[in-house]
Protein backbone atom coordinates (compact mmCIF):
# COMPACT_ATOMS: atom_id res chain seq x y z
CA UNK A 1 18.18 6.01 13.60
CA UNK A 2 19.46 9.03 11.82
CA UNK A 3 18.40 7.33 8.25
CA UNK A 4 14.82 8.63 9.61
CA UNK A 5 15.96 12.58 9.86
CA UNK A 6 13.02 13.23 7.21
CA UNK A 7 10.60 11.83 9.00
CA UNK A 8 11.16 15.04 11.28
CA UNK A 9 8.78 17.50 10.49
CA UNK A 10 5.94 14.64 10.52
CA UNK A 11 6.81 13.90 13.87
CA UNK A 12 7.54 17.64 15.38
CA UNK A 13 3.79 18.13 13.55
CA UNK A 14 2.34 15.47 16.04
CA UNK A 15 1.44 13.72 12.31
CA UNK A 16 3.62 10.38 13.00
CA UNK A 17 2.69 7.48 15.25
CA UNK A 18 4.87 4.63 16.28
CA UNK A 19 2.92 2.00 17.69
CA UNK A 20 5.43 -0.46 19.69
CA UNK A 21 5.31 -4.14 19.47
CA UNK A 22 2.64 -4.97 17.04
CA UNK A 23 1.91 -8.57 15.69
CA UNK A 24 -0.84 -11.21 16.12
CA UNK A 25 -0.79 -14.25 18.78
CA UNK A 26 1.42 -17.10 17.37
CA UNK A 27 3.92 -15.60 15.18
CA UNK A 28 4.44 -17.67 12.66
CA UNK A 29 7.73 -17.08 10.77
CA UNK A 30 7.47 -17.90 6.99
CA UNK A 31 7.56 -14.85 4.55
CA UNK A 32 4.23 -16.48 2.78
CA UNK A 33 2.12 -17.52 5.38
CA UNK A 34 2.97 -14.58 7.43
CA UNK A 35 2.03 -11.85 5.12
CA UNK A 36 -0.94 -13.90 4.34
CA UNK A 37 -1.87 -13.67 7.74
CA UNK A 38 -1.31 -9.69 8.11
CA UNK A 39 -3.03 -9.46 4.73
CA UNK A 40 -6.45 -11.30 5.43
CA UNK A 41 -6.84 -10.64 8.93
CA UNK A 42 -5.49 -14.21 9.94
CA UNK A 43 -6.26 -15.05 14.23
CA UNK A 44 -2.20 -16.47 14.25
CA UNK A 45 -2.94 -20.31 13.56
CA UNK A 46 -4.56 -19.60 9.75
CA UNK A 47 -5.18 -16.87 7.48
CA UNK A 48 -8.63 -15.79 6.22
CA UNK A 49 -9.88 -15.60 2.85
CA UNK A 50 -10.62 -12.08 2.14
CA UNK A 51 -8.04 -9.46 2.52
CA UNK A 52 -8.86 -7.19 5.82
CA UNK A 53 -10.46 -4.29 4.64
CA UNK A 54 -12.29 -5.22 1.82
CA UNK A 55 -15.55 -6.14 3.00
CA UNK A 56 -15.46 -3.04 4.88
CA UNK A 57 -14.66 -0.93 1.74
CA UNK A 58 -17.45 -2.40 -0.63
CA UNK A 59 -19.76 -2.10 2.37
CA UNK A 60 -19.27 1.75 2.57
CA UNK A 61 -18.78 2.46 -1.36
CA UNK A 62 -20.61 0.65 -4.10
CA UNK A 63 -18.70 -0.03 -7.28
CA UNK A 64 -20.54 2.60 -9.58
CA UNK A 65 -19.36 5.33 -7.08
CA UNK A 66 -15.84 4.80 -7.06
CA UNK A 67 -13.42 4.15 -9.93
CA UNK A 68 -11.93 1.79 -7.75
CA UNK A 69 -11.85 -0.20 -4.48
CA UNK A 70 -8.54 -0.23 -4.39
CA UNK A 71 -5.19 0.22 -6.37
CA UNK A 72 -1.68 -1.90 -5.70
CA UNK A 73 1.01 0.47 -7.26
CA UNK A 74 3.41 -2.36 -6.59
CA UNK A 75 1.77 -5.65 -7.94
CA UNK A 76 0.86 -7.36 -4.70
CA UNK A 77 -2.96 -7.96 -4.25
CA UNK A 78 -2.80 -10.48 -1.46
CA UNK A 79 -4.60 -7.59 0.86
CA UNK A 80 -7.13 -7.03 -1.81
CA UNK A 81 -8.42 -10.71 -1.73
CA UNK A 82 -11.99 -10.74 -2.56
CA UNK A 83 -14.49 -12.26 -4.29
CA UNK A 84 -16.05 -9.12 -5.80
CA UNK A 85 -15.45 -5.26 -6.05
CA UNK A 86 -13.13 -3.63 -8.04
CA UNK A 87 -8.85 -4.14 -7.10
CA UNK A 88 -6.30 -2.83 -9.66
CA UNK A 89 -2.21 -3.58 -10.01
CA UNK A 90 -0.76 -1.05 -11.93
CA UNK A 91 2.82 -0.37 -11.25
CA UNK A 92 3.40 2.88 -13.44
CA UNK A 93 0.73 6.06 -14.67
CA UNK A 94 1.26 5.11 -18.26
CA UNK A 95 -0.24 1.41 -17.85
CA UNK A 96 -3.60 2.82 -16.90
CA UNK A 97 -4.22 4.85 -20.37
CA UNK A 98 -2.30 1.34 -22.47
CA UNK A 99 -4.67 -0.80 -20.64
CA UNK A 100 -7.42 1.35 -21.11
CA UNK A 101 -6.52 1.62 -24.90
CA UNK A 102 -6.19 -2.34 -25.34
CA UNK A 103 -9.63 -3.07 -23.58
CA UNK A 104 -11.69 -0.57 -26.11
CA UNK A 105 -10.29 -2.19 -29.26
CA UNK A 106 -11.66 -5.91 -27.56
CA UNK A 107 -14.49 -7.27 -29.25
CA UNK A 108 -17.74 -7.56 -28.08
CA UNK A 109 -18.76 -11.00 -26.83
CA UNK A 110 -22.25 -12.16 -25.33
CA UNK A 111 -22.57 -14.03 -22.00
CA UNK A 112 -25.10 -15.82 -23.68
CA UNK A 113 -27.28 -18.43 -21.06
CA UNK A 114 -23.60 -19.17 -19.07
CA UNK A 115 -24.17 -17.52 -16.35
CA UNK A 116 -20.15 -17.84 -15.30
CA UNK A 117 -19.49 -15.94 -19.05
CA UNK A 118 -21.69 -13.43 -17.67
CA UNK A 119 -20.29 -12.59 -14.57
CA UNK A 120 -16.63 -12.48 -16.07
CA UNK A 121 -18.06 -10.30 -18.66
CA UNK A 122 -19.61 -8.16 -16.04
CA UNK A 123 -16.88 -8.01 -14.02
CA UNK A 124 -14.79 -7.18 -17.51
CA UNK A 125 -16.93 -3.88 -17.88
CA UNK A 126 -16.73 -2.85 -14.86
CA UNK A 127 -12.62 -2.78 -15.46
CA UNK A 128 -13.40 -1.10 -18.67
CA UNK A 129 -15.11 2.11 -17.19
CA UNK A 130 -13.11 2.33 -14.65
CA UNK A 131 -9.89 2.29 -16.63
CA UNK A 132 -11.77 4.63 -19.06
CA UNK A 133 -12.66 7.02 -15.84
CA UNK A 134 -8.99 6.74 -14.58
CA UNK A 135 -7.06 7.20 -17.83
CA UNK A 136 -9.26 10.36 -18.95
CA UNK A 137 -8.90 11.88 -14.82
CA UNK A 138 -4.50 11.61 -16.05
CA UNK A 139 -5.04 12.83 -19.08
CA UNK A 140 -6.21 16.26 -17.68
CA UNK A 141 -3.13 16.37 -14.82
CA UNK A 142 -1.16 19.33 -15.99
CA UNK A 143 2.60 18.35 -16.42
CA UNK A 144 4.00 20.68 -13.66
CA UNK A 145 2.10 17.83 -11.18
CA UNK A 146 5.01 15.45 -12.22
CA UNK A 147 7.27 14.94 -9.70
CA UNK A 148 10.33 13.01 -8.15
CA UNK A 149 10.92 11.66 -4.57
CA UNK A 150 14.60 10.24 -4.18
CA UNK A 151 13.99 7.41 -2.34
CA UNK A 152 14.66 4.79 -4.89
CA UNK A 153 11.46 2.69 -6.82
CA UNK A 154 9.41 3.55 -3.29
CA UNK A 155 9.97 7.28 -4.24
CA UNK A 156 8.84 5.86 -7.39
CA UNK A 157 5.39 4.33 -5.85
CA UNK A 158 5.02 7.12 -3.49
CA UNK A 159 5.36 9.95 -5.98
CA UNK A 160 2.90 8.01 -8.31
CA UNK A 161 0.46 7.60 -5.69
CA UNK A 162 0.43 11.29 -4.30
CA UNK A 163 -0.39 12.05 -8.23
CA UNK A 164 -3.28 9.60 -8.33
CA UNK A 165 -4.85 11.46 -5.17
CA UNK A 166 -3.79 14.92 -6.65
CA UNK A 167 -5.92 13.46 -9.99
CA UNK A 168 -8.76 12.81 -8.24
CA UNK A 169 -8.67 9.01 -8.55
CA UNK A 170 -11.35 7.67 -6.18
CA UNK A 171 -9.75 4.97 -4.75
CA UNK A 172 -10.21 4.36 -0.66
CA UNK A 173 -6.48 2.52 -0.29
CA UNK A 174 -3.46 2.54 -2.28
CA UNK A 175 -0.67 0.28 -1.68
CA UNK A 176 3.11 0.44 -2.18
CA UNK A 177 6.06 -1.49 -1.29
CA UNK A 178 9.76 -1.37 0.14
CA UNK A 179 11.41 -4.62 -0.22
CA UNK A 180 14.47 -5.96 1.22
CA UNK A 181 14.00 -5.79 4.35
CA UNK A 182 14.91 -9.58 5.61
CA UNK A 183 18.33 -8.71 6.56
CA UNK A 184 20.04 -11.94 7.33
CA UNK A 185 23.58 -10.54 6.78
CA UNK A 186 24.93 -7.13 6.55
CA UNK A 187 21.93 -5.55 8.34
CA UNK A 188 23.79 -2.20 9.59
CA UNK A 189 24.28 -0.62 6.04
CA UNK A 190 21.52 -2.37 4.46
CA UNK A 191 19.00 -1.56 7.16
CA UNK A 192 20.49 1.98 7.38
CA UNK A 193 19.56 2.73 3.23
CA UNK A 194 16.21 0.99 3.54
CA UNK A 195 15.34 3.14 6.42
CA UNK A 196 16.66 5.95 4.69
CA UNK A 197 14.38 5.26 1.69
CA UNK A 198 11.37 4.50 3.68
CA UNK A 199 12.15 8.30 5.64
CA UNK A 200 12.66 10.18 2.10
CA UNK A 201 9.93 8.66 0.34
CA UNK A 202 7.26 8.66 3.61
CA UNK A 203 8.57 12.57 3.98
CA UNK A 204 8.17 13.51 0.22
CA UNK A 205 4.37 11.50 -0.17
CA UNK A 206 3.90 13.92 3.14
CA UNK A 207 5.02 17.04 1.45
CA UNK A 208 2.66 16.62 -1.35
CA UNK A 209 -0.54 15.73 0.02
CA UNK A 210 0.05 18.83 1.89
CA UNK A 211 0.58 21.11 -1.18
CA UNK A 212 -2.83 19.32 -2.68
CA UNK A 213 -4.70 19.58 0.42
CA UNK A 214 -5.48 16.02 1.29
CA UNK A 215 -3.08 15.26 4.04
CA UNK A 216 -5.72 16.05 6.88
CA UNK A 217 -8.12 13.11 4.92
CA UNK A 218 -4.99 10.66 4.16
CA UNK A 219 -3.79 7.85 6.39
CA UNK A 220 -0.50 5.83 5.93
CA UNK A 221 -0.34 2.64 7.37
CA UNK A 222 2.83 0.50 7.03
CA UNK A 223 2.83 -3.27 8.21
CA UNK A 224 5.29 -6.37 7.32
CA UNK A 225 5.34 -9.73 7.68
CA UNK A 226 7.55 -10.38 11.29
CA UNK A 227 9.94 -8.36 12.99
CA UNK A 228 13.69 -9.12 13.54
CA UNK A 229 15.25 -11.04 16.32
CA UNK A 230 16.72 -8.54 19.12
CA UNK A 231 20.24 -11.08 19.19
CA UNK A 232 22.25 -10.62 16.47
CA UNK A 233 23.50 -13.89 14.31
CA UNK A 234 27.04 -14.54 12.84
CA UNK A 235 26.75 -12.48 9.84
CA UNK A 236 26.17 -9.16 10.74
CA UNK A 237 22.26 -9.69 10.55
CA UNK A 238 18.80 -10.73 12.25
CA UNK A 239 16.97 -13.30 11.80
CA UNK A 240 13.08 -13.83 11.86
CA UNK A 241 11.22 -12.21 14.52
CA UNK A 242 7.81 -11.46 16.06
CA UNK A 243 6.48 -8.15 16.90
CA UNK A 244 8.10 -4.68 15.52
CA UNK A 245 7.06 -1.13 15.42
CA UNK A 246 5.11 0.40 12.76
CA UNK A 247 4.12 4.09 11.31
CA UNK A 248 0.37 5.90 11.39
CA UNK A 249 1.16 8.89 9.20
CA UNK A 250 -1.80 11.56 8.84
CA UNK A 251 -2.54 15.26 9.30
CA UNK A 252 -5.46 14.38 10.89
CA UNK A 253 -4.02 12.17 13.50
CA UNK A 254 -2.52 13.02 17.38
CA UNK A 255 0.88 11.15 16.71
CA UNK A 256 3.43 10.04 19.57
CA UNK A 257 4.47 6.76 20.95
CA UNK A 258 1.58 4.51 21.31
CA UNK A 259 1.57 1.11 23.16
CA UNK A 260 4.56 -0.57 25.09
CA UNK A 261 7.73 -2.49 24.00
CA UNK A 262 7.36 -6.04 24.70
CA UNK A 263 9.72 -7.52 27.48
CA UNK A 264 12.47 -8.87 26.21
């Protein structure tokens, strides 16, 4: 798919993995339960309660040493799912210092003997310093760090997140989004400019962890919710699938084609 071209260097590099046919047991084929399933770790019939990775997260970093668990640059927390820890949704660099500013001007309120009020005020503080720590670590980017990738509001989330890392934001995962991608109808120019998008912006997030040195540390990870159908429908499209390939991107990693293409 020529839409992929700047995906290029990553893959010349050995830094891009395709692994073939992934999905779970049972595919099932709604949007919601689907993701749900990717996102918690689901075995194919249900999904679980906690997104995947988070018990793994607060297991190897307590809250006080991070200034947070995880960030969503695109809204979506469904992988985040957890009963404690720290998960923020910011979707631009200039919410972080408003939010901050909002939560110091709240007044002070005592949990009192309800021990619910205290947790919720616990947890409360907890967002406070860590917006506090986050807003003051933006604050001291120089301006020159600001940059574009052309790759539509993914360039957008991509670009923000390579300036979060640059920052020094310790955060184990950021997330970001392309939507669009359930191409009933239309699916060869549609597909074609999402792929491009997803190229540019994977190429350009790439490009910059490289000039701030954290490419060899960073792993990108891309999932979705199904794959396509390989028999194209009446209107130019696919419909719901089961397995597809997705991307490991990382400086650190020894990329190629992994795994094997299900029969067809």
């Amino acid at each position: 798919q020529s839409s992929l071209t700047p995906l290029g260097d990553a893959w010349e590099a050995g830094d891009l993995a395709i692994i073939q046919g992934l999905g779970y047991p049972g595919q099932n084929r709604s949007h919601f339960k689907s993701i749900a399933i990717w996102e918690t770790g689901g075995d194919g019939s249900q999904s679980g309660v906690n997104g995947w990775l988070t018990e793994d997260i607060m297991g190897m970093r307590d809250a006080a040493e991070v200034d947070a668990h995880g960030i969503s640059l695109d809204g979506g927390m469904g992988v985040f799912a957890a009963s404690s820890g720290l998960w923020l949704s910011m979707t631009s660099l200039n919410q972080f210092a408003t939010l901050a500013g909002q939560r110091e001007q709240a007044p002070a309120v005592s949990g009192g003997d309800n021990p619910a009020l205290a947790m919720l005020l616990d947890r409360g503080h907890s967002l406070d310093t860590a917006m506090t720590r986050i807003s003051a670590k933006i604050e001291r980017l120089p301006r020159s760090s600001s940059f574009r990738i052309d790759a539509g509001d993914f360039g957008r989330q991509a670009a923000m997140a390579a300036q979060l890392i640059d920052a020094g934001i310790d955060a184990p995962v950021l997330k970001i989004k392309l939507d669009g991608f359930d191409t009933h109808e239309a699916q060869p120019w549609r597909h074609r400019d999402l792929l491009r998008d997803l190229g540019r912006g994977l190429a350009g997030l790439r490009q910059a962890l490289i000039q701030s040195g954290r490419w060899q540390d960073t792993l990108v990870m891309t999932y979705s919710e199904f794959g396509r159908r390989a028999v194209e429908n009446e209107s130019m499209g696919t419909d719901h699938g089961t397995a597809a390939p997705h991307f490991l991107m990382s400086g650190g990693l020894n990329g190629g084609i992994w795994g094997a293409h299900p029969d067809l």
